[in-house]
PDB file of N, CA and C in Angstrom:
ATOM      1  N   UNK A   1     151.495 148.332  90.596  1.00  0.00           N
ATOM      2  CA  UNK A   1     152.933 148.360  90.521  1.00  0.00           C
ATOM      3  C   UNK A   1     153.463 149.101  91.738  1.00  0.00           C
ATOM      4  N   UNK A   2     154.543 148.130  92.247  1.00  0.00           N
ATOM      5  CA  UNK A   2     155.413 149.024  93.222  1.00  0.00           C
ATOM      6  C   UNK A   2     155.680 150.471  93.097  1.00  0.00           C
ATOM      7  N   UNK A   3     155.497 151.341  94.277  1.00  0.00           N
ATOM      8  CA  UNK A   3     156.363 153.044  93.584  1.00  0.00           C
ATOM      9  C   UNK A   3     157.841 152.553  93.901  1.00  0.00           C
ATOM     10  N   UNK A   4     158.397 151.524  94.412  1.00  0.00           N
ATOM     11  CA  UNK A   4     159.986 152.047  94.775  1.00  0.00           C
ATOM     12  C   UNK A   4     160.304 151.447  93.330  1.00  0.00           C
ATOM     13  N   UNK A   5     159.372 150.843  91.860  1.00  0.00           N
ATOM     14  CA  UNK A   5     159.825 150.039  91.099  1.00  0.00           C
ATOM     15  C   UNK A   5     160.659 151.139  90.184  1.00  0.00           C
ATOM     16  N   UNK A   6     159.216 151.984  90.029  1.00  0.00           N
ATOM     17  CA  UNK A   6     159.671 153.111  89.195  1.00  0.00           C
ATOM     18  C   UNK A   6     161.126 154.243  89.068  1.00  0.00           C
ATOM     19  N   UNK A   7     161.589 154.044  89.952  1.00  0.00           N
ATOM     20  CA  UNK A   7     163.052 154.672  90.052  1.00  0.00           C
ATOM     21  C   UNK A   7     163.858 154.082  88.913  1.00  0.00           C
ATOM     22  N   UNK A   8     163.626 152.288  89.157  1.00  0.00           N
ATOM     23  CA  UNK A   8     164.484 152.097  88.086  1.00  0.00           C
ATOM     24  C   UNK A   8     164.178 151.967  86.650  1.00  0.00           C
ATOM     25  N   UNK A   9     163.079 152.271  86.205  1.00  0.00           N
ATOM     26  CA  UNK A   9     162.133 152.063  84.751  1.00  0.00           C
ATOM     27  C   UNK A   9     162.517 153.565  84.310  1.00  0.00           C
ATOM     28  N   UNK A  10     162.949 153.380  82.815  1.00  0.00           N
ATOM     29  CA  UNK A  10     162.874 154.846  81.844  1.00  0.00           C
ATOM     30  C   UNK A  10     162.421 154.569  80.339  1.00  0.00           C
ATOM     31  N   UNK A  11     161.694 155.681  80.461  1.00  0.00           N
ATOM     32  CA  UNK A  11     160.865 155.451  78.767  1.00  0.00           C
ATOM     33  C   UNK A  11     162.072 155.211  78.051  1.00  0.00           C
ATOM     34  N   UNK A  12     161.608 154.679  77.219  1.00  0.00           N
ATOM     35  CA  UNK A  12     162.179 154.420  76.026  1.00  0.00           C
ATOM     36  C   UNK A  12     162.124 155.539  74.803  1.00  0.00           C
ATOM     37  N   UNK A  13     161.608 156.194  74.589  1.00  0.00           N
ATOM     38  CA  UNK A  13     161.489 156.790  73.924  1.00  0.00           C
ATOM     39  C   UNK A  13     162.329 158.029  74.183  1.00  0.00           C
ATOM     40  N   UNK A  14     162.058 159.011  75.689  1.00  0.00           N
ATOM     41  CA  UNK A  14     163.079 159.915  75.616  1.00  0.00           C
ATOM     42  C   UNK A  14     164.100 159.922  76.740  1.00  0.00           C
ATOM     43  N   UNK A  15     164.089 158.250  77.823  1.00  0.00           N
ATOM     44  CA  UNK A  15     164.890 158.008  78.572  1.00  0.00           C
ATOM     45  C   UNK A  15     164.813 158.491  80.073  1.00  0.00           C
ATOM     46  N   UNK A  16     163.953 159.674  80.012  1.00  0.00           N
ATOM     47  CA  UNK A  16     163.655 159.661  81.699  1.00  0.00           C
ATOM     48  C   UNK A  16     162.922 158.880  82.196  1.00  0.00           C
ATOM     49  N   UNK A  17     162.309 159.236  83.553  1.00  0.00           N
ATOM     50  CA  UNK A  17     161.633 158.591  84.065  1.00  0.00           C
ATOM     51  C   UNK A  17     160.691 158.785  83.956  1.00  0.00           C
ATOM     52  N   UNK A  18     159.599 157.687  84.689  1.00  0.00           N
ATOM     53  CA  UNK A  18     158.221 157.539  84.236  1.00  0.00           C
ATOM     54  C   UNK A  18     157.601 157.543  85.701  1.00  0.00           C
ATOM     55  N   UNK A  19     156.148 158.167  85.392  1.00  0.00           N
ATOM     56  CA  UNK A  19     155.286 157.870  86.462  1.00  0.00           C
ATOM     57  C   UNK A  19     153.972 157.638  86.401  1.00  0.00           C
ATOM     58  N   UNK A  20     153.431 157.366  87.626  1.00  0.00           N
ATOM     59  CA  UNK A  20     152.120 156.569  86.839  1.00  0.00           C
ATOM     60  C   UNK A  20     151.216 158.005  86.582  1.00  0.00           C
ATOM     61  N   UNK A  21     150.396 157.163  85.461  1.00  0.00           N
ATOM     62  CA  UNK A  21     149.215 158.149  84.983  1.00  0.00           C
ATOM     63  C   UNK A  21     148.470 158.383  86.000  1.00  0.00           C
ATOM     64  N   UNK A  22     147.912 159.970  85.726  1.00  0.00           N
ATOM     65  CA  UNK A  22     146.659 160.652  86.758  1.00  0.00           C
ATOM     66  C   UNK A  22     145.476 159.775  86.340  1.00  0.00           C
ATOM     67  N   UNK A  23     144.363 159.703  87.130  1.00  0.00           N
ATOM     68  CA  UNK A  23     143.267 159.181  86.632  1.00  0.00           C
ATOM     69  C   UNK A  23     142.844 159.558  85.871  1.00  0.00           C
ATOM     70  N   UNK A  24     142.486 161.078  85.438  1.00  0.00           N
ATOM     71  CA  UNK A  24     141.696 161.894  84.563  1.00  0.00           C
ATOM     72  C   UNK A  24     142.298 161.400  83.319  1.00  0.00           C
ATOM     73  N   UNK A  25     143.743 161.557  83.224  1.00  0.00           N
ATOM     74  CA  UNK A  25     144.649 161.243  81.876  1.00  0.00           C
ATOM     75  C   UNK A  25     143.825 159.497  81.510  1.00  0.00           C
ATOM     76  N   UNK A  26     144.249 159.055  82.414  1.00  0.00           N
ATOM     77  CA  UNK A  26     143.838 157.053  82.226  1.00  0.00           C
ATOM     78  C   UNK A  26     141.968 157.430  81.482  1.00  0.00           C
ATOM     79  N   UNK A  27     141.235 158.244  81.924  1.00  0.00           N
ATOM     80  CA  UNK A  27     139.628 158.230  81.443  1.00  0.00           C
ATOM     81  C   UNK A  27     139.795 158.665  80.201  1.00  0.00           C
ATOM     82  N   UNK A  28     140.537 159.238  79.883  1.00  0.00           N
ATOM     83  CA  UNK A  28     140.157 159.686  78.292  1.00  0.00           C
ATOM     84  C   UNK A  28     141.100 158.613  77.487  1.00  0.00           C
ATOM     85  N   UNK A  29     142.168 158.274  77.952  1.00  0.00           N
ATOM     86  CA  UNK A  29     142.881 157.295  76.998  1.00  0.00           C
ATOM     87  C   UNK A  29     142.058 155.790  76.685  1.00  0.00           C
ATOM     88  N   UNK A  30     141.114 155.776  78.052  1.00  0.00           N
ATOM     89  CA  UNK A  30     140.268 154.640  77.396  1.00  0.00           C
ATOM     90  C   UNK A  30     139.000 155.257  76.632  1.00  0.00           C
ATOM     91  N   UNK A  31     138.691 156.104  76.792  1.00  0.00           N
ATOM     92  CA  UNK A  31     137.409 156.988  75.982  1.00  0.00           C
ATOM     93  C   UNK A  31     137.965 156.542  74.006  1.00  0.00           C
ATOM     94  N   UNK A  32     139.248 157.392  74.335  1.00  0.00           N
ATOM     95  CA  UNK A  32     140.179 157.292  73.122  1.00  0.00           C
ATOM     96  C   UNK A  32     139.929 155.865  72.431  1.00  0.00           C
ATOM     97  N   UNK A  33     140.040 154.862  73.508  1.00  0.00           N
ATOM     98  CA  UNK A  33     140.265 153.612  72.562  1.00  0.00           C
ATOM     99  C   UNK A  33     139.346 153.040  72.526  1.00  0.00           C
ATOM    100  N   UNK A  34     137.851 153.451  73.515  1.00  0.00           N
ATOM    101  CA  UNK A  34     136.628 152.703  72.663  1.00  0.00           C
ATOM    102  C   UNK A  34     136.128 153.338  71.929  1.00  0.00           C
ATOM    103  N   UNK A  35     136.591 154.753  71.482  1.00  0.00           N
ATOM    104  CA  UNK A  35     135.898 155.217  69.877  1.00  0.00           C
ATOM    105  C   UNK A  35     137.595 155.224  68.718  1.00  0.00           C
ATOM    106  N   UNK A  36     137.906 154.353  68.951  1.00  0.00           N
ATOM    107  CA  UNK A  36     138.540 153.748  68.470  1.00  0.00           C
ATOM    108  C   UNK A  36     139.412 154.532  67.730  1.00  0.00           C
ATOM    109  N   UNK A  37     140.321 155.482  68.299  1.00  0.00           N
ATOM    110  CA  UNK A  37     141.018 156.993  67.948  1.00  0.00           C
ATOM    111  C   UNK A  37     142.112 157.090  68.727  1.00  0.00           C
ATOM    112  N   UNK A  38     142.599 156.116  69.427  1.00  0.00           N
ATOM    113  CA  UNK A  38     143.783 155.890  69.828  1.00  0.00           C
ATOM    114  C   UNK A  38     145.068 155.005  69.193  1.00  0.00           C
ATOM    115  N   UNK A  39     145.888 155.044  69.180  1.00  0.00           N
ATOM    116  CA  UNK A  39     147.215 154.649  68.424  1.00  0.00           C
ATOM    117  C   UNK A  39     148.298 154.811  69.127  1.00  0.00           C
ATOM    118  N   UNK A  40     148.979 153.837  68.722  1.00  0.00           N
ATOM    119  CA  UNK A  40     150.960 154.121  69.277  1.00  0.00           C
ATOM    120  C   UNK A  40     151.412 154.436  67.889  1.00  0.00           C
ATOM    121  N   UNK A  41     152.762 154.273  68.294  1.00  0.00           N
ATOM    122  CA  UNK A  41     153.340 155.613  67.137  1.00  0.00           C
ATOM    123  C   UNK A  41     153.592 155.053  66.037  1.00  0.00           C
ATOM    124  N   UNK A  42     153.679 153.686  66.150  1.00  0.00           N
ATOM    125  CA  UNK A  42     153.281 152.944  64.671  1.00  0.00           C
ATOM    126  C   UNK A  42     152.446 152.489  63.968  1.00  0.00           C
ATOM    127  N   UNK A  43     151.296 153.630  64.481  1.00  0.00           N
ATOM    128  CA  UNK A  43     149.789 154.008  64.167  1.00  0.00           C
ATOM    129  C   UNK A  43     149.156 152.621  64.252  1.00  0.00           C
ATOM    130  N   UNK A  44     149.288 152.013  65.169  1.00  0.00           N
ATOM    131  CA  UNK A  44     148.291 150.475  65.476  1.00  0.00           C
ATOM    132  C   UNK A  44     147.191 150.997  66.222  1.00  0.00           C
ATOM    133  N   UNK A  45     146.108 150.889  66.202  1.00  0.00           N
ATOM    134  CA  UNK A  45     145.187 151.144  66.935  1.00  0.00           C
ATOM    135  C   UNK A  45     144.824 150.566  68.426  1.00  0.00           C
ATOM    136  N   UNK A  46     145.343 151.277  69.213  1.00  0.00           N
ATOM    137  CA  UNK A  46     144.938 150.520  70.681  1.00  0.00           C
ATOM    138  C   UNK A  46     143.550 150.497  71.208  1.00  0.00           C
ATOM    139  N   UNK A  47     143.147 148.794  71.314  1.00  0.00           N
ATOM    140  CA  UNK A  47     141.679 148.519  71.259  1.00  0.00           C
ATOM    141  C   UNK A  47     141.521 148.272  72.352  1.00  0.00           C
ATOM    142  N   UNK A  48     142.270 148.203  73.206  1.00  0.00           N
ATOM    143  CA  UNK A  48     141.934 147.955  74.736  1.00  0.00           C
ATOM    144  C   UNK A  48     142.689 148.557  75.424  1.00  0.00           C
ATOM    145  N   UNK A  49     142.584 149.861  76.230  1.00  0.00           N
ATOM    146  CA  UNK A  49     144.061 150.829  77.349  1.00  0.00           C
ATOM    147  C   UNK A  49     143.318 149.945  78.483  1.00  0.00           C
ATOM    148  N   UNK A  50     144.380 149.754  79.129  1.00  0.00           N
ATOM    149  CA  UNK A  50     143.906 149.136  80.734  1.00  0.00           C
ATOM    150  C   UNK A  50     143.324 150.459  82.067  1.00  0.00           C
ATOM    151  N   UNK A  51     143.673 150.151  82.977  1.00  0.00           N
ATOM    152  CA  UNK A  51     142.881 151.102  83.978  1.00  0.00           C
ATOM    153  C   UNK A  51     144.294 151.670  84.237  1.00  0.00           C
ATOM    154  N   UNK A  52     145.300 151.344  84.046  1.00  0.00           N
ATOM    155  CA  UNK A  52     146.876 151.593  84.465  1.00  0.00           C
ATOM    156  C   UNK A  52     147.926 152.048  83.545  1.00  0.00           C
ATOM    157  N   UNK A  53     148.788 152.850  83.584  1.00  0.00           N
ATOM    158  CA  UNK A  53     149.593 153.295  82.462  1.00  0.00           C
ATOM    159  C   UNK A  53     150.609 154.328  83.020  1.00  0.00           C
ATOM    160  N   UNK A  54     151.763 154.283  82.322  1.00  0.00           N
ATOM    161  CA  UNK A  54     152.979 155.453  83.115  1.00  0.00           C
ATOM    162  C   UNK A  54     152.749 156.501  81.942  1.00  0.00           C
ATOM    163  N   UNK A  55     153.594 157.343  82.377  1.00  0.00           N
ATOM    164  CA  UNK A  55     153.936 158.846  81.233  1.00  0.00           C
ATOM    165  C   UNK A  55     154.786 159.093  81.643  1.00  0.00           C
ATOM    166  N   UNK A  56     155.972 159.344  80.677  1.00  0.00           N
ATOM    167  CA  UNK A  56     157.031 159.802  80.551  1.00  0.00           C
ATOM    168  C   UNK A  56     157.108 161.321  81.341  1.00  0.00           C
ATOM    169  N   UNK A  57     157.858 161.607  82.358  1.00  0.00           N
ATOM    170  CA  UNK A  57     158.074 162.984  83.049  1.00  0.00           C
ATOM    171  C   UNK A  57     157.820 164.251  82.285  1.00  0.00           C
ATOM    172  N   UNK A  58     158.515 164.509  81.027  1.00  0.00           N
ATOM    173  CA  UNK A  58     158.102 165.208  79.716  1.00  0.00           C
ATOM    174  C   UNK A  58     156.015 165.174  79.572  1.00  0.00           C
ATOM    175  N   UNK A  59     155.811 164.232  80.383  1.00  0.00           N
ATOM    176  CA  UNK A  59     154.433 164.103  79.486  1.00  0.00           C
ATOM    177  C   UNK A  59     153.955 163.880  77.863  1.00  0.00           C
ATOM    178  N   UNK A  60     154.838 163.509  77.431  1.00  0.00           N
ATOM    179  CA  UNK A  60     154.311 162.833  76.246  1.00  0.00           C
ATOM    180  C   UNK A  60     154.603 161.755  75.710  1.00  0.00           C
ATOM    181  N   UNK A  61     155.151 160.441  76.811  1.00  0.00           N
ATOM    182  CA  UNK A  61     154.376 159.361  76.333  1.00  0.00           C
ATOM    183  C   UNK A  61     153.710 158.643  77.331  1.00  0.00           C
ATOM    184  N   UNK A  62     153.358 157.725  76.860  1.00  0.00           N
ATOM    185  CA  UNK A  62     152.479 156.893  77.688  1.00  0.00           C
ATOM    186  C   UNK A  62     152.631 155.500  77.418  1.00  0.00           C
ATOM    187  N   UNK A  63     152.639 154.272  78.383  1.00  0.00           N
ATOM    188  CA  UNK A  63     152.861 153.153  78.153  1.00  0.00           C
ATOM    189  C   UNK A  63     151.687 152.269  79.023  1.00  0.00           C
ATOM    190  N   UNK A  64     151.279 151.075  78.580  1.00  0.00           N
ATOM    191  CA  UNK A  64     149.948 150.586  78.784  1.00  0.00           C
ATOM    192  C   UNK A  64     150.361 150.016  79.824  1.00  0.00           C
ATOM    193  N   UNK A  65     149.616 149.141  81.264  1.00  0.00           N
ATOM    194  CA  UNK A  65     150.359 148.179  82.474  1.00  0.00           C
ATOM    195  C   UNK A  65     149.105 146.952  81.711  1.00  0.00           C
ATOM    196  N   UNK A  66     149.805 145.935  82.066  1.00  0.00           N
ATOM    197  CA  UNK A  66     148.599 144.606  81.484  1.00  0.00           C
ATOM    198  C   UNK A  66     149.338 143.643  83.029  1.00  0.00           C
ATOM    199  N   UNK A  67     148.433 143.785  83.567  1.00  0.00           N
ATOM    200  CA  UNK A  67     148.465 143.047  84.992  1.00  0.00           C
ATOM    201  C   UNK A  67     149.672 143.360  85.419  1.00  0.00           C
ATOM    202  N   UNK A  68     149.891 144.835  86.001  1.00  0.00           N
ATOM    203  CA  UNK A  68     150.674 145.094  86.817  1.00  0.00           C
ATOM    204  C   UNK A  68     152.027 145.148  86.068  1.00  0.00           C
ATOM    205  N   UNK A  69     152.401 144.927  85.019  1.00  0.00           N
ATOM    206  CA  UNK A  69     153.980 145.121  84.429  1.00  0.00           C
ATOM    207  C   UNK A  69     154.047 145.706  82.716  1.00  0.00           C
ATOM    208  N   UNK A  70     154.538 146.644  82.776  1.00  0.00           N
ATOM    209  CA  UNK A  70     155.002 147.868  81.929  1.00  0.00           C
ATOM    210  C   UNK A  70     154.989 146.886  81.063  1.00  0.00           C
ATOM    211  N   UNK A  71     154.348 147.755  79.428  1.00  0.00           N
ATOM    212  CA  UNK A  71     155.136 147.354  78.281  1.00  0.00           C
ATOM    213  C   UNK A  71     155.737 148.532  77.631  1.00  0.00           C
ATOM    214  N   UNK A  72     157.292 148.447  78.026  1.00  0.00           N
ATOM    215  CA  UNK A  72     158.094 149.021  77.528  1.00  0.00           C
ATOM    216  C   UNK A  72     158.496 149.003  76.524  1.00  0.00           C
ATOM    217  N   UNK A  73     158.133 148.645  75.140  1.00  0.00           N
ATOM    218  CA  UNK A  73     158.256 148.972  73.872  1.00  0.00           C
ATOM    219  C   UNK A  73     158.368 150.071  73.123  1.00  0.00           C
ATOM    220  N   UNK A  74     159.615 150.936  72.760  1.00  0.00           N
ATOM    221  CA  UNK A  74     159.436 151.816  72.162  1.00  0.00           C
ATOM    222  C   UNK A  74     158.375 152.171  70.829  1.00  0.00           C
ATOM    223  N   UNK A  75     158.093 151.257  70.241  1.00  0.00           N
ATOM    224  CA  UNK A  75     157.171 151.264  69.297  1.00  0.00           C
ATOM    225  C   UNK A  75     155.516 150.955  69.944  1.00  0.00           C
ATOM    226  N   UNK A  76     155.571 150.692  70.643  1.00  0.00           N
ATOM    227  CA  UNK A  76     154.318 150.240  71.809  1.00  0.00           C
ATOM    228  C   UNK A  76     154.003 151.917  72.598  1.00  0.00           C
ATOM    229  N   UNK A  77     154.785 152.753  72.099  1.00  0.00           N
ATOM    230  CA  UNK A  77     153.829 154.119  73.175  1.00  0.00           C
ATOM    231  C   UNK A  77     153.412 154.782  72.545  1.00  0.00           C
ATOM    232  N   UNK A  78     152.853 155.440  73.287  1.00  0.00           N
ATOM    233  CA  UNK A  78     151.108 156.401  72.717  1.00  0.00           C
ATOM    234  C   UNK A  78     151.650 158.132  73.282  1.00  0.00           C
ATOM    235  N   UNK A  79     151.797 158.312  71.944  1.00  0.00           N
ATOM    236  CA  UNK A  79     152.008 160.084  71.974  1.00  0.00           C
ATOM    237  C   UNK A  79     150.867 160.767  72.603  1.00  0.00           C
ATOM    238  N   UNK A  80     151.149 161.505  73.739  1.00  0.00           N
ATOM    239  CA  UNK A  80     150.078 162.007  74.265  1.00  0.00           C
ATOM    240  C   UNK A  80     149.964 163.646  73.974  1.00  0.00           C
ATOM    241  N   UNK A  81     150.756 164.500  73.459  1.00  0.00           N
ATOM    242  CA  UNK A  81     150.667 165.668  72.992  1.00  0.00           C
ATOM    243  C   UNK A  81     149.152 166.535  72.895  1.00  0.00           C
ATOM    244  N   UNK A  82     148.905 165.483  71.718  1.00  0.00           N
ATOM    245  CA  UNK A  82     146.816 165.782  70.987  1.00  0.00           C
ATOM    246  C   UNK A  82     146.576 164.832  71.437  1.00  0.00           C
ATOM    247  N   UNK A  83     146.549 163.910  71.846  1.00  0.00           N
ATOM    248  CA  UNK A  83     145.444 163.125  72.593  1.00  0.00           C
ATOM    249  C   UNK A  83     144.456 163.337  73.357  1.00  0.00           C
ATOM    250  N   UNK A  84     145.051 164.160  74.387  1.00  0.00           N
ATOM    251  CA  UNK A  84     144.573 164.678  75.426  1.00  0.00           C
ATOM    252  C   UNK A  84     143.862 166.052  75.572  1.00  0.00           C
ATOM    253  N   UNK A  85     144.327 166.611  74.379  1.00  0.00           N
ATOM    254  CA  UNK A  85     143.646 168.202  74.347  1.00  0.00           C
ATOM    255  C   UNK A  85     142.249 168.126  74.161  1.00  0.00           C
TER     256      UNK A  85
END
């Protein structure tokens, strides 16, 4: 994804802006979802995180990229609070 894209993209959830995930963050969110302990907030189990993903400036959410374009679904993000600890 473009960086000049991101200026105009805001979570949904608490409306700022987003940026892309660190790598370290992206390794455990897929760790997360092949022991199968990852979820969005309408507790669906995410069975596949891609290599790509934003986080909300706040740091606590996260949204998946599936070939290069955001899914911005408010019900589609992944609380990262305990995830990551």
């Amino acid at each position: 994804m473009p960086d000049w894209i991101l200026k105009y993209l805001r979570c949904p959830q608490s409306g700022g802006t987003l940026l892309l995930a660190s790598q370290d963050s992206i390794a455990r969110l897929v760790q997360l979802s092949r022991d199968g302990k990852l979820t969005n907030v309408m507790g669906r189990t995410v069975s596949a995180f891609s290599s790509q993903g934003l986080v909300s400036e706040n740091g606590r959410w996260v949204y998946l990229l599936e070939n290069g374009t955001p899914c911005l679904l408010a019900e589609e993000a992944i609380e990262l609070h305990a995830k990551l600890l």
